[in-house]
C-alpha atoms as a PDB file:
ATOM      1  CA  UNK A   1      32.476  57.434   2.730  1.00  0.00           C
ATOM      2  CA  UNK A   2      33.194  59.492  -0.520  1.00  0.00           C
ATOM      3  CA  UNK A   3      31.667  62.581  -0.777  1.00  0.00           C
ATOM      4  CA  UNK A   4      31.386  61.758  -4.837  1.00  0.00           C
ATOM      5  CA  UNK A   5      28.307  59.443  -4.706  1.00  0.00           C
ATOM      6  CA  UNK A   6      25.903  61.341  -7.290  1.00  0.00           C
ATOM      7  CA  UNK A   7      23.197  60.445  -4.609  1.00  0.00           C
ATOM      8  CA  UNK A   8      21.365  61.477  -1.798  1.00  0.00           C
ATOM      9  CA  UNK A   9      19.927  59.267   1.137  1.00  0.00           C
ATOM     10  CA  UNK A  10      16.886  61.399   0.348  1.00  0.00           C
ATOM     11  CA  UNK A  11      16.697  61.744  -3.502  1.00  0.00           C
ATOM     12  CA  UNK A  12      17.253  65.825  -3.499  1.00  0.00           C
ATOM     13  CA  UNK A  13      19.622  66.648  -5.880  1.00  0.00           C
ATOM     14  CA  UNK A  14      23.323  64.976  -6.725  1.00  0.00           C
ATOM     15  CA  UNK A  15      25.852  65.815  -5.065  1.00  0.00           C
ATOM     16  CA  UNK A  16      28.557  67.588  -6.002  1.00  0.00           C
ATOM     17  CA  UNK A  17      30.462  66.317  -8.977  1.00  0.00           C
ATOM     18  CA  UNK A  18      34.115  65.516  -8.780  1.00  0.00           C
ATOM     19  CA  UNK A  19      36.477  68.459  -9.072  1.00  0.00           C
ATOM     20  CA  UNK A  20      40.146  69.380  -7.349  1.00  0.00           C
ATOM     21  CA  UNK A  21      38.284  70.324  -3.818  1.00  0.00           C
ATOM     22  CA  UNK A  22      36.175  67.019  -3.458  1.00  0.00           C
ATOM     23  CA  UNK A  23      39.276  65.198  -3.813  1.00  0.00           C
ATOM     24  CA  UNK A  24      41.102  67.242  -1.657  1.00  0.00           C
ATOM     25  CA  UNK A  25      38.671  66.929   1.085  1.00  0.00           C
ATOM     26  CA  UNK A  26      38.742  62.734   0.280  1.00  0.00           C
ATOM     27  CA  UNK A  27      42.187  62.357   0.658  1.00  0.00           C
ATOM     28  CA  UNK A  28      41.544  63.339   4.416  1.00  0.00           C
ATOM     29  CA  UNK A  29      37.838  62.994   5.099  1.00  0.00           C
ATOM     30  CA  UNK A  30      38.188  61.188   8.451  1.00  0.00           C
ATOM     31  CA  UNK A  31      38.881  62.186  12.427  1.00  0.00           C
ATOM     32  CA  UNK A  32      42.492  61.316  12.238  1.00  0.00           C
ATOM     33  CA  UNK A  33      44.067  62.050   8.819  1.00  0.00           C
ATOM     34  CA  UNK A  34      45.329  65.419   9.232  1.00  0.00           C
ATOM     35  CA  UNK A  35      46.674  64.340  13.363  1.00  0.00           C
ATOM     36  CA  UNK A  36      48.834  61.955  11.428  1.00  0.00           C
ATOM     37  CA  UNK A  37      50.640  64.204   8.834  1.00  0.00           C
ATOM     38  CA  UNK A  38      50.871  66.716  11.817  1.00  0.00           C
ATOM     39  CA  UNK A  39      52.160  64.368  13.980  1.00  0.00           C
ATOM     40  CA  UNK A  40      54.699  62.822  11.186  1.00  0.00           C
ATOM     41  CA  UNK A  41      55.253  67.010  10.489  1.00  0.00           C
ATOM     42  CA  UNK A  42      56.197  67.926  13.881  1.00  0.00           C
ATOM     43  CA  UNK A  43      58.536  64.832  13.838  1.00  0.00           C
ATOM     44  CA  UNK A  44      57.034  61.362  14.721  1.00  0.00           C
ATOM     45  CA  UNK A  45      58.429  58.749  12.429  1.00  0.00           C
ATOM     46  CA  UNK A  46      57.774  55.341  13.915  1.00  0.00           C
ATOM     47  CA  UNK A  47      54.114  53.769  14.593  1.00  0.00           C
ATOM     48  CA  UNK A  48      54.459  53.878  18.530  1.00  0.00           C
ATOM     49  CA  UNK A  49      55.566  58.031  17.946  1.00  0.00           C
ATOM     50  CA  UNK A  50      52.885  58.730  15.585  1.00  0.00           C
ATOM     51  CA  UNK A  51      50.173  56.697  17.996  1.00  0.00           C
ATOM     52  CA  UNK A  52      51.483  58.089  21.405  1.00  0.00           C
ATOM     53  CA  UNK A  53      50.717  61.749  19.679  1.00  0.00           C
ATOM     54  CA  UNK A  54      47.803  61.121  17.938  1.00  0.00           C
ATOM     55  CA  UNK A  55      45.700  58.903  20.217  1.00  0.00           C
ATOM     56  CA  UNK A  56      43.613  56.751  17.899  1.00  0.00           C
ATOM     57  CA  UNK A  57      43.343  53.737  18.493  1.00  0.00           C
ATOM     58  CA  UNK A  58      45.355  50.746  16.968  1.00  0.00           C
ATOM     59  CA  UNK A  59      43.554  49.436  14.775  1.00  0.00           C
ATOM     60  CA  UNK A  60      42.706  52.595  13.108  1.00  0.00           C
ATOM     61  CA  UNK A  61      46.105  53.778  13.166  1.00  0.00           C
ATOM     62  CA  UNK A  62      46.640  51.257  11.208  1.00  0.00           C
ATOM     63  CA  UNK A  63      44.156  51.541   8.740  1.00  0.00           C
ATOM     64  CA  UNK A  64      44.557  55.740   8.872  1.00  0.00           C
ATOM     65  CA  UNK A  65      48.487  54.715   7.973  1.00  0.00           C
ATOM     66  CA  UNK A  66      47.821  52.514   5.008  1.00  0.00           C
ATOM     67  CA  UNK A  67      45.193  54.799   3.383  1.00  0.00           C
ATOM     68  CA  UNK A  68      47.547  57.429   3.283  1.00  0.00           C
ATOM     69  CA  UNK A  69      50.170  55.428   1.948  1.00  0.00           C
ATOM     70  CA  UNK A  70      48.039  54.624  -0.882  1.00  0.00           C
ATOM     71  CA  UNK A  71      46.804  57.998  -1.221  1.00  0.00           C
ATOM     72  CA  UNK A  72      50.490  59.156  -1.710  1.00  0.00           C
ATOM     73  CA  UNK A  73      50.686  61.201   1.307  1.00  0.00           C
ATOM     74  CA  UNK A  74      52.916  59.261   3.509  1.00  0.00           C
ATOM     75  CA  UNK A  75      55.279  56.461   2.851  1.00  0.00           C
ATOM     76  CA  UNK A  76      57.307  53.773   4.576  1.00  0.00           C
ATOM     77  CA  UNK A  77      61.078  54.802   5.519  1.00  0.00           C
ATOM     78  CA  UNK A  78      63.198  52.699   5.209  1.00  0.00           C
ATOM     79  CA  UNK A  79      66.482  52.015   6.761  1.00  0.00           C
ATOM     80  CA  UNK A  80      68.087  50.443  10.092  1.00  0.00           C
ATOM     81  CA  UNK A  81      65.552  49.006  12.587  1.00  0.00           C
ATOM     82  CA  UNK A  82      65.919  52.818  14.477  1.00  0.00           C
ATOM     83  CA  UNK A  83      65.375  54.114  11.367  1.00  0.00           C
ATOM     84  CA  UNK A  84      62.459  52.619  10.109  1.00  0.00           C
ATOM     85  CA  UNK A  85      58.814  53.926  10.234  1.00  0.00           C
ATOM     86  CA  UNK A  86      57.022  56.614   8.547  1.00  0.00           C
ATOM     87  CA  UNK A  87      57.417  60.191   6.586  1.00  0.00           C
ATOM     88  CA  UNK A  88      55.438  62.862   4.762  1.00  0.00           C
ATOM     89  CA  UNK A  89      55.930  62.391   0.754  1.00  0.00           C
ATOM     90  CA  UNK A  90      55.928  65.948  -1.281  1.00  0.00           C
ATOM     91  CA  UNK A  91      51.795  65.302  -1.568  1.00  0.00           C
ATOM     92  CA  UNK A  92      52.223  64.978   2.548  1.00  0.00           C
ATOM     93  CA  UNK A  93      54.048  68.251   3.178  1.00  0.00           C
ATOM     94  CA  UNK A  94      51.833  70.284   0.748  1.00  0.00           C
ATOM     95  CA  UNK A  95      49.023  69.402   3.262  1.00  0.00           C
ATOM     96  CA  UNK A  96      51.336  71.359   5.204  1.00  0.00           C
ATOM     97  CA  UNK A  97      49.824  74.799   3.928  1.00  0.00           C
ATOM     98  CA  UNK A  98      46.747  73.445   4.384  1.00  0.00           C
ATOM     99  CA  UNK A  99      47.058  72.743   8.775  1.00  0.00           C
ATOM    100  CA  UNK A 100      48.594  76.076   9.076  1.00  0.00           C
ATOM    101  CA  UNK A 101      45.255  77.789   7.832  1.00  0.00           C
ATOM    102  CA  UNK A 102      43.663  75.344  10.533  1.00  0.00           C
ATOM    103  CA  UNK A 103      45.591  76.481  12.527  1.00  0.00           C
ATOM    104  CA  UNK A 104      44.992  80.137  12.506  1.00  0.00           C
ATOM    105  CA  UNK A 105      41.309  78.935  12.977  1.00  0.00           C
ATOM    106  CA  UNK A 106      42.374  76.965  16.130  1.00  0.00           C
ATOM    107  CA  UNK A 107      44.048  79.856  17.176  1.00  0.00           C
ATOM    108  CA  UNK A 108      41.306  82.355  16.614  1.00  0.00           C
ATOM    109  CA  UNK A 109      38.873  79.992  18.379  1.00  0.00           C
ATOM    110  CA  UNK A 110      40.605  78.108  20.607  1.00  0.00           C
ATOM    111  CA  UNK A 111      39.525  77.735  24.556  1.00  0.00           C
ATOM    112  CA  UNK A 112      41.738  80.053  26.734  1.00  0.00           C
ATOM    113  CA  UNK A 113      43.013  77.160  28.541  1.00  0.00           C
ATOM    114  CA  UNK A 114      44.555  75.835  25.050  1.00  0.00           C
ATOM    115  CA  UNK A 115      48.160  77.052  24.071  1.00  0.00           C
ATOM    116  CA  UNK A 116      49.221  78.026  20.918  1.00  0.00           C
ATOM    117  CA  UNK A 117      51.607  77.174  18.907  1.00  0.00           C
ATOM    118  CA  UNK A 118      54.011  79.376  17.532  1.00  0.00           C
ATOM    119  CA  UNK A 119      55.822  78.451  13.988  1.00  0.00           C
ATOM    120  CA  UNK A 120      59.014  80.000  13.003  1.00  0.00           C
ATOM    121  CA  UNK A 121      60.056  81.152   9.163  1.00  0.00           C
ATOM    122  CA  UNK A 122      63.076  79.336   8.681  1.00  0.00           C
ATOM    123  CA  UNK A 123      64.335  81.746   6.191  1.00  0.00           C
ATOM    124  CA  UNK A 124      63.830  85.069   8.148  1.00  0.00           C
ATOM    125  CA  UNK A 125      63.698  84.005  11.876  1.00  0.00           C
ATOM    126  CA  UNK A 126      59.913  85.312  12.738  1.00  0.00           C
ATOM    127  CA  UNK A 127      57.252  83.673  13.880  1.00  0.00           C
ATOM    128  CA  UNK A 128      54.406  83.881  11.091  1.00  0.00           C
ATOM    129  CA  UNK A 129      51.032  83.735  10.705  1.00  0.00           C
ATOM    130  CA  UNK A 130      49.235  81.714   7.719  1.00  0.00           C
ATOM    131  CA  UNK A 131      47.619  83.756   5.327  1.00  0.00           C
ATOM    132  CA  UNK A 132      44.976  83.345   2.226  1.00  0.00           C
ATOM    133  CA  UNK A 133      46.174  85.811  -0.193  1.00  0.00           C
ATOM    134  CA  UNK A 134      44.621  86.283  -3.955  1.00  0.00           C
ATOM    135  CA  UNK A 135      47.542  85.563  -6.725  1.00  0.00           C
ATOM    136  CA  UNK A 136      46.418  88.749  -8.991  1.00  0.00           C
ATOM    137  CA  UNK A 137      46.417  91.553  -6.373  1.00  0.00           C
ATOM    138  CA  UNK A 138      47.956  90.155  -3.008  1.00  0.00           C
ATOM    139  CA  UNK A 139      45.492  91.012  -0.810  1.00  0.00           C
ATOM    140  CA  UNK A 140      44.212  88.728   1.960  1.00  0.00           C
ATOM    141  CA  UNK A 141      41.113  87.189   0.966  1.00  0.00           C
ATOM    142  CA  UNK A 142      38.473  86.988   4.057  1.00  0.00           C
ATOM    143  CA  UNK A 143      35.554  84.789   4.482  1.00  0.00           C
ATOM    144  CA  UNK A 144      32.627  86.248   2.281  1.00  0.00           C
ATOM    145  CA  UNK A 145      35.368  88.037  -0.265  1.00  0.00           C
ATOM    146  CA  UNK A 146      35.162  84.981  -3.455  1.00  0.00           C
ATOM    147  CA  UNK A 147      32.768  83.110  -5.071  1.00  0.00           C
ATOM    148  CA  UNK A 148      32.858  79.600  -7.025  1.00  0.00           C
ATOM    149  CA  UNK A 149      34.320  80.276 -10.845  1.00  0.00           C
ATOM    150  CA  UNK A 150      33.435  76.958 -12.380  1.00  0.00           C
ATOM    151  CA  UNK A 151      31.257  76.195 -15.733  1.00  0.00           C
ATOM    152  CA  UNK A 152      30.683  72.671 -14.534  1.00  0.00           C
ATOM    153  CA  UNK A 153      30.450  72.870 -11.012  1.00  0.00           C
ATOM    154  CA  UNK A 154      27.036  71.913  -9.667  1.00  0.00           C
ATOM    155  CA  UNK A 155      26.260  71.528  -5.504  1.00  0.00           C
END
């Protein structure tokens, strides 16, 4: 369900009205969204790949796969029958970005028994961390360090 009903179940006030977050967080508001584009980032192409690593089941594969078609985040490949199957359009990778800051949360809060995974710069050779950095002065912007600049924006 959208988060841009301008409704609650309990008549408080609207909800938030639509702006660049809200869709953001639409375009991958259910459990297996962001499994797929990591699954189709760390290589999985065809339907029984991409289900094998993400585990959901079939039907909602399915469904999962066509919304993000539609959405612009994925797309069929086409080609020979080995070739065939799915990949990440340029909408799909951006979301890239967005998995490695989950990631660093994973990693921070991850159960001991949980690996990590390690990703390597391609253009220097080192393994890097993802970072939130603010585009005026380059420092790394922590939880508690921004507020919402928006004349319209109403929670």
């Amino acid at each position: 369900m959208s988060n841009l009903d301008n409704s609650t179940a309990n008549g408080l006030k609207s909800k938030p009205t639509k702006d660049s977050l809200a869709v953001a967080l639409d375009a991958i508001n259910d459990r297996w969204s962001l499994h797929i584009v990591r699954a189709l980032a760390f290589g999985a192409s065809r339907y029984t790949e991409i289900l094998r690593s993400v585990g959901a089941p079939r039907d909602v594969l399915s469904a999962r796969l066509k919304k993000l078609a539609e959405t612009g985040i994925i797309q069929a490949k086409s080609g020979d029958s080995a070739g065939a199957g799915y990949e990440l359009t340029q909408k799909g990778k951006d979301l890239g970005q967005v998995i490695l800051v989950l990631k660093r949360w994973g990693d921070t809060y991850r159960p001991d028994d949980v690996p990590l995974v390690e990703f390597t710069h391609d253009v220097c050779g080192n393994v890097f961390v993802a970072d939130v950095r603010c585009e005026a002065c380059g420092r790394t912007v922590k939880s508690g360090e921004f507020s919402v600049r928006s004349p319209d924006h109403a929670c």
